[in-house]
N, C-alpha and C. Protein backbone atom coordinates (compact mmCIF):
# COMPACT_ATOMS: atom_id res chain seq x y z
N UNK A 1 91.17 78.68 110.78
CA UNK A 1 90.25 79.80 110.69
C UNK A 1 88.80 79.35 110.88
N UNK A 2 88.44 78.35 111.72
CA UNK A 2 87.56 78.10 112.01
C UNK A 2 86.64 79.02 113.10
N UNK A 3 87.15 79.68 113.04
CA UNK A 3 86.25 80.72 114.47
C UNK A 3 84.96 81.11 113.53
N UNK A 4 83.89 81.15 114.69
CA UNK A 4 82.58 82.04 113.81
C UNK A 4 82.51 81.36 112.46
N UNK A 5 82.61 79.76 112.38
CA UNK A 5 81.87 78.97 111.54
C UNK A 5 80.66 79.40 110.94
N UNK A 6 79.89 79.26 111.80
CA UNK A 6 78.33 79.61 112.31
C UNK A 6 77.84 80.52 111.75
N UNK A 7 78.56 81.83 112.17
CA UNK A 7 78.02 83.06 111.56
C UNK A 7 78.51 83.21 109.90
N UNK A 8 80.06 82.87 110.13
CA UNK A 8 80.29 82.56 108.01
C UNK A 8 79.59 81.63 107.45
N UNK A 9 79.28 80.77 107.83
CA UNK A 9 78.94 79.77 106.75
C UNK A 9 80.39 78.49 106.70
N UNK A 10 79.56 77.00 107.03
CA UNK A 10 80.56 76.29 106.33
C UNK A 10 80.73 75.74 105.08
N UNK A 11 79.64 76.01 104.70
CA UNK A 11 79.78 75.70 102.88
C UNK A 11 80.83 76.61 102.33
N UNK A 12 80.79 78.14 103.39
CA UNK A 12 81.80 78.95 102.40
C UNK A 12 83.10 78.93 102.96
N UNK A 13 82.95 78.64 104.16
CA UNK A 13 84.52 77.95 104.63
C UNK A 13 84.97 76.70 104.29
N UNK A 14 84.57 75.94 103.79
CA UNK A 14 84.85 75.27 103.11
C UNK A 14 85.54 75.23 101.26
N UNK A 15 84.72 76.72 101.00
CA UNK A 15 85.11 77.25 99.37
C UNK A 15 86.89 77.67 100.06
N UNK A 16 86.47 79.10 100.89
CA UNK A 16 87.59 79.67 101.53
C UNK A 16 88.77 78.72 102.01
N UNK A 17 88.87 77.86 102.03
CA UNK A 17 89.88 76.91 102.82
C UNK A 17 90.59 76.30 101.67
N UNK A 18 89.59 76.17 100.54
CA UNK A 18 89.81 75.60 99.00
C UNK A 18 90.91 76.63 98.55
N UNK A 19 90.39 77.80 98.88
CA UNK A 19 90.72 79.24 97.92
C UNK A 19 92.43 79.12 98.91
N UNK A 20 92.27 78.77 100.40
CA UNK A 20 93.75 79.01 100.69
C UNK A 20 94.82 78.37 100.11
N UNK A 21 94.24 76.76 100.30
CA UNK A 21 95.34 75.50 99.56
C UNK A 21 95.68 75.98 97.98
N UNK A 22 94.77 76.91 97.27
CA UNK A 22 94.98 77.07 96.14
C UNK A 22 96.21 78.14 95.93
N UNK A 23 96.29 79.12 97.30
CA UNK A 23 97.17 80.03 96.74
C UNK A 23 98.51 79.53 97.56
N UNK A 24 98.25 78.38 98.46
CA UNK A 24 99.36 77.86 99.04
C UNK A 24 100.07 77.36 97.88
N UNK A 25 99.50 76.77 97.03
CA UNK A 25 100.23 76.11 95.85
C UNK A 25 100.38 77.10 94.43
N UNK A 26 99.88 78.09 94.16
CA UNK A 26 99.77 78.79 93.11
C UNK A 26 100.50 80.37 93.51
N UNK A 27 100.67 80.60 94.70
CA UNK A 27 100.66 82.31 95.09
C UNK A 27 99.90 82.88 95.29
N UNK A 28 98.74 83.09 94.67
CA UNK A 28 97.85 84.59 94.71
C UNK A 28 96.31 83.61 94.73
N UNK A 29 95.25 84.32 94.81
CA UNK A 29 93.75 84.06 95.22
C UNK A 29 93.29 84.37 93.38
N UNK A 30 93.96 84.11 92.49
CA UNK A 30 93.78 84.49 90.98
C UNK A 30 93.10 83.37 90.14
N UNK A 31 92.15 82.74 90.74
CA UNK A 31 91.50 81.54 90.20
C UNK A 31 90.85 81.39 88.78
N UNK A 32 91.62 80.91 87.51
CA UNK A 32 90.39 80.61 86.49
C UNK A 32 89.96 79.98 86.53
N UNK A 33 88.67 80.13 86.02
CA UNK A 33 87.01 79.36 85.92
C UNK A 33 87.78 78.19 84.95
N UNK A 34 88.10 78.52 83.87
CA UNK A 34 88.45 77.78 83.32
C UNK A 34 89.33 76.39 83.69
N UNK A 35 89.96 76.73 84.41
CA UNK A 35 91.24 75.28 85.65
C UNK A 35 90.14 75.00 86.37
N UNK A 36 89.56 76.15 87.19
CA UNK A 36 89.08 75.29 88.85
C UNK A 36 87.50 76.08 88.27
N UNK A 37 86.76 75.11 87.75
CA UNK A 37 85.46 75.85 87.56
C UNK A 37 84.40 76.19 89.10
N UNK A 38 84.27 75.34 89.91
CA UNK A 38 83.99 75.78 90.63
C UNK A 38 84.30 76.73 91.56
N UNK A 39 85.93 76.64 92.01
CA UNK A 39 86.25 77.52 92.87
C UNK A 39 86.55 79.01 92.35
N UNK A 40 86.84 78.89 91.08
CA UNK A 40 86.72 80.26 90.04
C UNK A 40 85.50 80.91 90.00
N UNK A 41 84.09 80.55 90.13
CA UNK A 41 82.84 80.62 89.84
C UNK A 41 82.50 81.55 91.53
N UNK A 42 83.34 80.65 92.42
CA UNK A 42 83.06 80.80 93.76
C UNK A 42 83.86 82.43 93.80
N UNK A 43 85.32 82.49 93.72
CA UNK A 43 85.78 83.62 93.94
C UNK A 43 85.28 84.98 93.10
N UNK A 44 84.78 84.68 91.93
CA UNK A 44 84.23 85.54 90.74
C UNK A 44 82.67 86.11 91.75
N UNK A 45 81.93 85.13 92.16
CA UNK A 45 80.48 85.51 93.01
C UNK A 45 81.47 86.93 94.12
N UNK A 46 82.32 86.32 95.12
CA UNK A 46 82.71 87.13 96.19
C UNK A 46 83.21 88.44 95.58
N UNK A 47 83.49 88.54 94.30
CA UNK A 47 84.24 89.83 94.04
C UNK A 47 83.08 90.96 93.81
N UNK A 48 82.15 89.38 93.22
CA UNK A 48 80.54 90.50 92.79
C UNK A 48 79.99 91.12 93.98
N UNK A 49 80.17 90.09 94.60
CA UNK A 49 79.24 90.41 96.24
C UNK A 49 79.87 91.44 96.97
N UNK A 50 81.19 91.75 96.95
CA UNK A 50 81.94 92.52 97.13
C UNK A 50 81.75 94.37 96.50
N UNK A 51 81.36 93.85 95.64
CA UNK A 51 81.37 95.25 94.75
C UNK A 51 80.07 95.87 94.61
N UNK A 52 79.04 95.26 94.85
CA UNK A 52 77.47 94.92 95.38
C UNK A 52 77.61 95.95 96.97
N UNK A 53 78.35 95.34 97.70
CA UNK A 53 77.99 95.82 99.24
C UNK A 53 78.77 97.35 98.87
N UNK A 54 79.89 97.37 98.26
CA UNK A 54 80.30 99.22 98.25
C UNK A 54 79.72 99.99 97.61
N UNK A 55 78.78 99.30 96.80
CA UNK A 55 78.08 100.93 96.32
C UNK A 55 76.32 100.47 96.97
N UNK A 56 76.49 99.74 98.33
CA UNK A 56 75.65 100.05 99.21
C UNK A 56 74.31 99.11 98.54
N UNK A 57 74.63 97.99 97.48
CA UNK A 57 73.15 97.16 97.37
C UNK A 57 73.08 95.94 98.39
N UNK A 58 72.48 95.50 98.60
CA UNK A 58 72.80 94.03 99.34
C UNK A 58 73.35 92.83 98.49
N UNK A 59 74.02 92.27 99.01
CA UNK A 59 75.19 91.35 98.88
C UNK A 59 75.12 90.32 99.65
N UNK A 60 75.63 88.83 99.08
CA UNK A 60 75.74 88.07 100.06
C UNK A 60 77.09 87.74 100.89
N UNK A 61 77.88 89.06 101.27
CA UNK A 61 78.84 88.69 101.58
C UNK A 61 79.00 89.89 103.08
N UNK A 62 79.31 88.86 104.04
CA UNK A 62 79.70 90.27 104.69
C UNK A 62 81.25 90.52 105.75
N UNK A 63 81.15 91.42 106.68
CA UNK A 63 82.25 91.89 106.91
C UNK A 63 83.28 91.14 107.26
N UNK A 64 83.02 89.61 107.88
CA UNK A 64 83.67 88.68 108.36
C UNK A 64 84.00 87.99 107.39
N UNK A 65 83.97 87.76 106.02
CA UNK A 65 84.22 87.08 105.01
C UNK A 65 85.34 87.81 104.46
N UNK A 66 84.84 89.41 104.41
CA UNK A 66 85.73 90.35 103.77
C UNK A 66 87.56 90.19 104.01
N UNK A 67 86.98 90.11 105.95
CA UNK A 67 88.31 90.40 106.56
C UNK A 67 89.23 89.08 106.69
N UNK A 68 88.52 87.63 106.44
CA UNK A 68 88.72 86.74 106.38
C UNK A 68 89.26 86.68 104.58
N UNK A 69 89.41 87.18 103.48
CA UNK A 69 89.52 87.15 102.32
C UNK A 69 90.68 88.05 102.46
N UNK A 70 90.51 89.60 102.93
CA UNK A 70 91.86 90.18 103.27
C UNK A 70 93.00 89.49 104.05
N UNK A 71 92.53 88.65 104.98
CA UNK A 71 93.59 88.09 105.49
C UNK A 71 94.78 87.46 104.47
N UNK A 72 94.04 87.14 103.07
CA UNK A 72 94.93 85.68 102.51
C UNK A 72 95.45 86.63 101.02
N UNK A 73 95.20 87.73 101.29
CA UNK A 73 95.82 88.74 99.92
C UNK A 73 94.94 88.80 99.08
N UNK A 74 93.61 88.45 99.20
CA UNK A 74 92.13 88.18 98.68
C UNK A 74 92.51 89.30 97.11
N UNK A 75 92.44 89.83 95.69
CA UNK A 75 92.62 90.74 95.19
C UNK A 75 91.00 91.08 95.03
N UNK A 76 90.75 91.91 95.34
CA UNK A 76 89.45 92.36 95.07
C UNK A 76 88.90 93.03 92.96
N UNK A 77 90.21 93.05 92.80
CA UNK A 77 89.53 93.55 91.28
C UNK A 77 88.66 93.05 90.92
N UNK A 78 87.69 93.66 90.41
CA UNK A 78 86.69 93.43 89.41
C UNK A 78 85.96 93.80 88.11
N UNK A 79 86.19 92.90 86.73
CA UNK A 79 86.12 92.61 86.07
C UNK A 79 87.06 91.82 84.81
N UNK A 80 88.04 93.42 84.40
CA UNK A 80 88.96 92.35 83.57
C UNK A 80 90.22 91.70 84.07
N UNK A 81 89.43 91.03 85.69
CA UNK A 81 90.57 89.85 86.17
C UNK A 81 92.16 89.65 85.76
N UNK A 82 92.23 88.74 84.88
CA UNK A 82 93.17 88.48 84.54
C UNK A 82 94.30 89.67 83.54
N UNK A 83 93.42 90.31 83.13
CA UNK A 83 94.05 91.41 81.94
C UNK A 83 94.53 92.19 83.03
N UNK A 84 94.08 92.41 84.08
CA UNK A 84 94.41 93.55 84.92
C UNK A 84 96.05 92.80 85.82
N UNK A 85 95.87 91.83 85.89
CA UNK A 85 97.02 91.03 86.82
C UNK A 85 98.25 91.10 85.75
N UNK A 86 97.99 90.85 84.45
CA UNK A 86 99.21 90.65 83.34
C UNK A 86 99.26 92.28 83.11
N UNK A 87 98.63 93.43 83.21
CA UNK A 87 98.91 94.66 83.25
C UNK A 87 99.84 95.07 84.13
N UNK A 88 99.43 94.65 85.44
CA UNK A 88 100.28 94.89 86.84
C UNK A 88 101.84 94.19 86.65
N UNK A 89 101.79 93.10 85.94
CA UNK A 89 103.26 91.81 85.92
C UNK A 89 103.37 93.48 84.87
N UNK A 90 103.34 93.52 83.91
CA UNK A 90 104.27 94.28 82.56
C UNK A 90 104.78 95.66 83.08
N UNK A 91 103.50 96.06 84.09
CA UNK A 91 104.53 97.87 84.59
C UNK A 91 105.27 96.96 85.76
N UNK A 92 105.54 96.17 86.33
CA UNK A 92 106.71 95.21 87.21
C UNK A 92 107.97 95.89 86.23
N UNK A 93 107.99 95.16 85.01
CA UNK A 93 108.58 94.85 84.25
C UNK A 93 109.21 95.85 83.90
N UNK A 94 108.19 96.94 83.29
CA UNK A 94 108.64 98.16 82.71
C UNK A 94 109.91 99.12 83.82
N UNK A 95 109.13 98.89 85.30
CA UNK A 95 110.07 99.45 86.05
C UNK A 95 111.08 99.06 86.69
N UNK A 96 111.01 97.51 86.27
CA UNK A 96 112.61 96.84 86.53
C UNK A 96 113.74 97.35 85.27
N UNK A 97 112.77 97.59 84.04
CA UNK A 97 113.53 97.98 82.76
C UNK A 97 114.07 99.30 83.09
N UNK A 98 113.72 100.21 83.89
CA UNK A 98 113.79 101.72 83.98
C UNK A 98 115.20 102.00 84.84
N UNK A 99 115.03 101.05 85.73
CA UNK A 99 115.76 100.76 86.68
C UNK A 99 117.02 100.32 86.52
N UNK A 100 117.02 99.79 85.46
CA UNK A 100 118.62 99.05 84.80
C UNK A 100 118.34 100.02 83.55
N UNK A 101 117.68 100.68 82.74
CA UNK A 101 118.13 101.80 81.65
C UNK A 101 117.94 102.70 81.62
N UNK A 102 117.35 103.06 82.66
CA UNK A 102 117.31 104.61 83.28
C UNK A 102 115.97 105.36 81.68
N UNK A 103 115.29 104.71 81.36
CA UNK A 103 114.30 105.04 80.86
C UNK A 103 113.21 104.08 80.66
N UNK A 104 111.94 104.79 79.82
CA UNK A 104 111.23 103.90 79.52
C UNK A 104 111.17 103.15 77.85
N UNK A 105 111.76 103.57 77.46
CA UNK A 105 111.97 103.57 76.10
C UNK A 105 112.12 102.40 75.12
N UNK A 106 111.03 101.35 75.60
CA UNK A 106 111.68 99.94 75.36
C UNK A 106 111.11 99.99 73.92
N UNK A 107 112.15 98.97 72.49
CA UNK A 107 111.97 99.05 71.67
C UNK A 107 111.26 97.70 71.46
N UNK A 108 109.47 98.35 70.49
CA UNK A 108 108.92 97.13 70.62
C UNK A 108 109.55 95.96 69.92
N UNK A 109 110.22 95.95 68.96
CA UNK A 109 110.77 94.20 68.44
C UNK A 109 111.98 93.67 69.15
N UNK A 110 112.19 94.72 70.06
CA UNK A 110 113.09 93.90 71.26
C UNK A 110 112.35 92.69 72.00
N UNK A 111 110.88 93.12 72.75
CA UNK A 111 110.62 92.08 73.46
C UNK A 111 109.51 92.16 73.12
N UNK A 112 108.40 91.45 74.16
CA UNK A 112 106.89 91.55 74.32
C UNK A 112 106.91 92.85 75.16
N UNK A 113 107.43 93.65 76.01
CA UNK A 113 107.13 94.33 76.95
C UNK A 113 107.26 95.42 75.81
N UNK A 114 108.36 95.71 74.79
CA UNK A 114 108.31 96.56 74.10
C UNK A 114 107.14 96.84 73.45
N UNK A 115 106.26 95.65 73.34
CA UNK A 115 104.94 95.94 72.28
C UNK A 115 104.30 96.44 73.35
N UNK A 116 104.28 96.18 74.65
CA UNK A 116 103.15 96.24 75.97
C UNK A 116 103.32 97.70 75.82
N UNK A 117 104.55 98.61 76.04
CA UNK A 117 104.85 99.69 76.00
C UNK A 117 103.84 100.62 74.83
N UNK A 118 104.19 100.16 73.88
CA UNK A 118 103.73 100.76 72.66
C UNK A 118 101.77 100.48 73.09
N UNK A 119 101.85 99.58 73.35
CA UNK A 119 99.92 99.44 73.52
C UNK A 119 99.32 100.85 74.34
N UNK A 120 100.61 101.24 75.47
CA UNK A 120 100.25 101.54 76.65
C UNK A 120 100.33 102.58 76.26
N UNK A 121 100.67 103.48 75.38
CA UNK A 121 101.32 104.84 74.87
C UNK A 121 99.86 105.01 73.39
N UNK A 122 99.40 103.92 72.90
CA UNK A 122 98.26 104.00 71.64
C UNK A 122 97.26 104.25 72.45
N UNK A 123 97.75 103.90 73.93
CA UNK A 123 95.86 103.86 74.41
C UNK A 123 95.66 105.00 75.59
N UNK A 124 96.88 105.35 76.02
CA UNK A 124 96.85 106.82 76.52
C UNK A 124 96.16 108.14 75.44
N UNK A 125 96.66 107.67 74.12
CA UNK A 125 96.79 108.77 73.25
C UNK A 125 95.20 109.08 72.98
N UNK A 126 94.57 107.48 73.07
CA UNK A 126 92.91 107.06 72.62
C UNK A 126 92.31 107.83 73.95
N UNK A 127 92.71 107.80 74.86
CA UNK A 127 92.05 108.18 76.28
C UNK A 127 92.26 109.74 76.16
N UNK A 128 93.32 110.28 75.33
CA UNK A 128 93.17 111.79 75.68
C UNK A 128 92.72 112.00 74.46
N UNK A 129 92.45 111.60 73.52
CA UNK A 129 91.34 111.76 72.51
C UNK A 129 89.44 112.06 72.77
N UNK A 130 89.79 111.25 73.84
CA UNK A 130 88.10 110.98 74.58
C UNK A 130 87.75 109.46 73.64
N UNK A 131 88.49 108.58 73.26
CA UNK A 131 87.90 107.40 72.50
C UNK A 131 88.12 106.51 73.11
N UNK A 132 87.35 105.26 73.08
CA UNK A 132 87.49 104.08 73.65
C UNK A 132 89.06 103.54 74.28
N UNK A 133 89.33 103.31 75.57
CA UNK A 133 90.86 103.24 75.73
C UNK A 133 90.29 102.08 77.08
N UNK A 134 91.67 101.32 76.91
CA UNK A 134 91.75 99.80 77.96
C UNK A 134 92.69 100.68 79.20
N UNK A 135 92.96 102.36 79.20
CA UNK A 135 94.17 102.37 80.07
C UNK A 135 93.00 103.19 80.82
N UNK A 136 93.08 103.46 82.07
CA UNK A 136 92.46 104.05 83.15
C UNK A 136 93.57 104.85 83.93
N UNK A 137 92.55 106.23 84.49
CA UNK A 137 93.61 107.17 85.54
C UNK A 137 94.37 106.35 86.60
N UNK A 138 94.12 105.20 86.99
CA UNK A 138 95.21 104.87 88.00
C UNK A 138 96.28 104.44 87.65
N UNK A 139 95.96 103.76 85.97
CA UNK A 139 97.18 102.96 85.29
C UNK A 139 98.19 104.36 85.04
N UNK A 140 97.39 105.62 84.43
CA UNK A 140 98.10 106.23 83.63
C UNK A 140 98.92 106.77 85.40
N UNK A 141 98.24 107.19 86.16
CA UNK A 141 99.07 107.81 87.28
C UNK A 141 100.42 106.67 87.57
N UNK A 142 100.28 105.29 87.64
CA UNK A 142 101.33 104.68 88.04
C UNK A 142 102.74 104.69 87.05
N UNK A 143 101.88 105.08 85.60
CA UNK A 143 103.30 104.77 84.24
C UNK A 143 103.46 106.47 84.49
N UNK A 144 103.10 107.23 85.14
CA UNK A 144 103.79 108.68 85.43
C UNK A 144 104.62 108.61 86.22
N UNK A 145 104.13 107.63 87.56
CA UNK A 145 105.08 107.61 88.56
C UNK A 145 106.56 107.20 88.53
N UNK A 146 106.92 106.65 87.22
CA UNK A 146 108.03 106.15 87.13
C UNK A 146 108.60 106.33 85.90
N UNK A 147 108.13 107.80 85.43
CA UNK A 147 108.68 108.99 84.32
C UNK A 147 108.34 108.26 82.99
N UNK A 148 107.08 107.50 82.94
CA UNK A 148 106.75 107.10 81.71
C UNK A 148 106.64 108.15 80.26
């Protein structure tokens, strides 16, 4: 992916090339600061820079980086990173559970997913309260989609 060096940057093709070997060996572009401080620091800037250019401020990132980051499954979320990736693994979960019990109904001291369940159902309830809630309309639309 060396094309248009020049115009990307090789300091950041150089991060980017880091960021590939990383998901060659790991799966996903999900870097903690904490393991890889630099290259975590690096992907954490692009998500900013990223989220900077859509609501139209200037950014140091642009369209050739973008499409070069989409190429490699880049996840664009931004902020609670990791909470949001172990959110996504648990409704996996929930709808592999649905799928073999034909509900959602998992009992929390059965598993961890059972407690995940129960979180996910305290914080719907907080969100239609109007009070502080970790669940958002896209989460709640996806645990509908699969007769939560």
């Amino acid at each position: 992916h060396r094309q248009g060096s020049g115009v990307i940057g090789s300091s950041w093709m150089e991060k980017f090339e880091e960021l590939q070997k990383y998901k060659e060996v790991h799966g996903d572009c999900r870097v903690r600061s904490n393991h890889h401080p630099r290259l975590g620091n690096w992907v954490h800037s692009q998500r900013q820079f990223y989220k900077m250019s859509k609501e139209g401020k200037k950014a140091s990132i642009t369209q050739a980086r973008i499409d070069l980051l989409n190429s490699i499954g880049f996840d664009w979320v931004v902020g609670s990173g990791w909470m949001d990736v172990s959110w996504k693994e648990k409704f996996e979960e929930l709808r592999k559970y649905k799928e073999v019990h034909g509900d959602c109904r998992v009992r929390q001291k059965e598993s961890r997913l059972g407690f995940w369940v129960n979180n996910q159902r305290q914080s719907y309830k907080r969100f239609k309260d109007g009070k502080k809630s970790s669940i958002t309309e896209e989460r709640i639309g996806l645990l509908n989609s699969i007769g939560f």
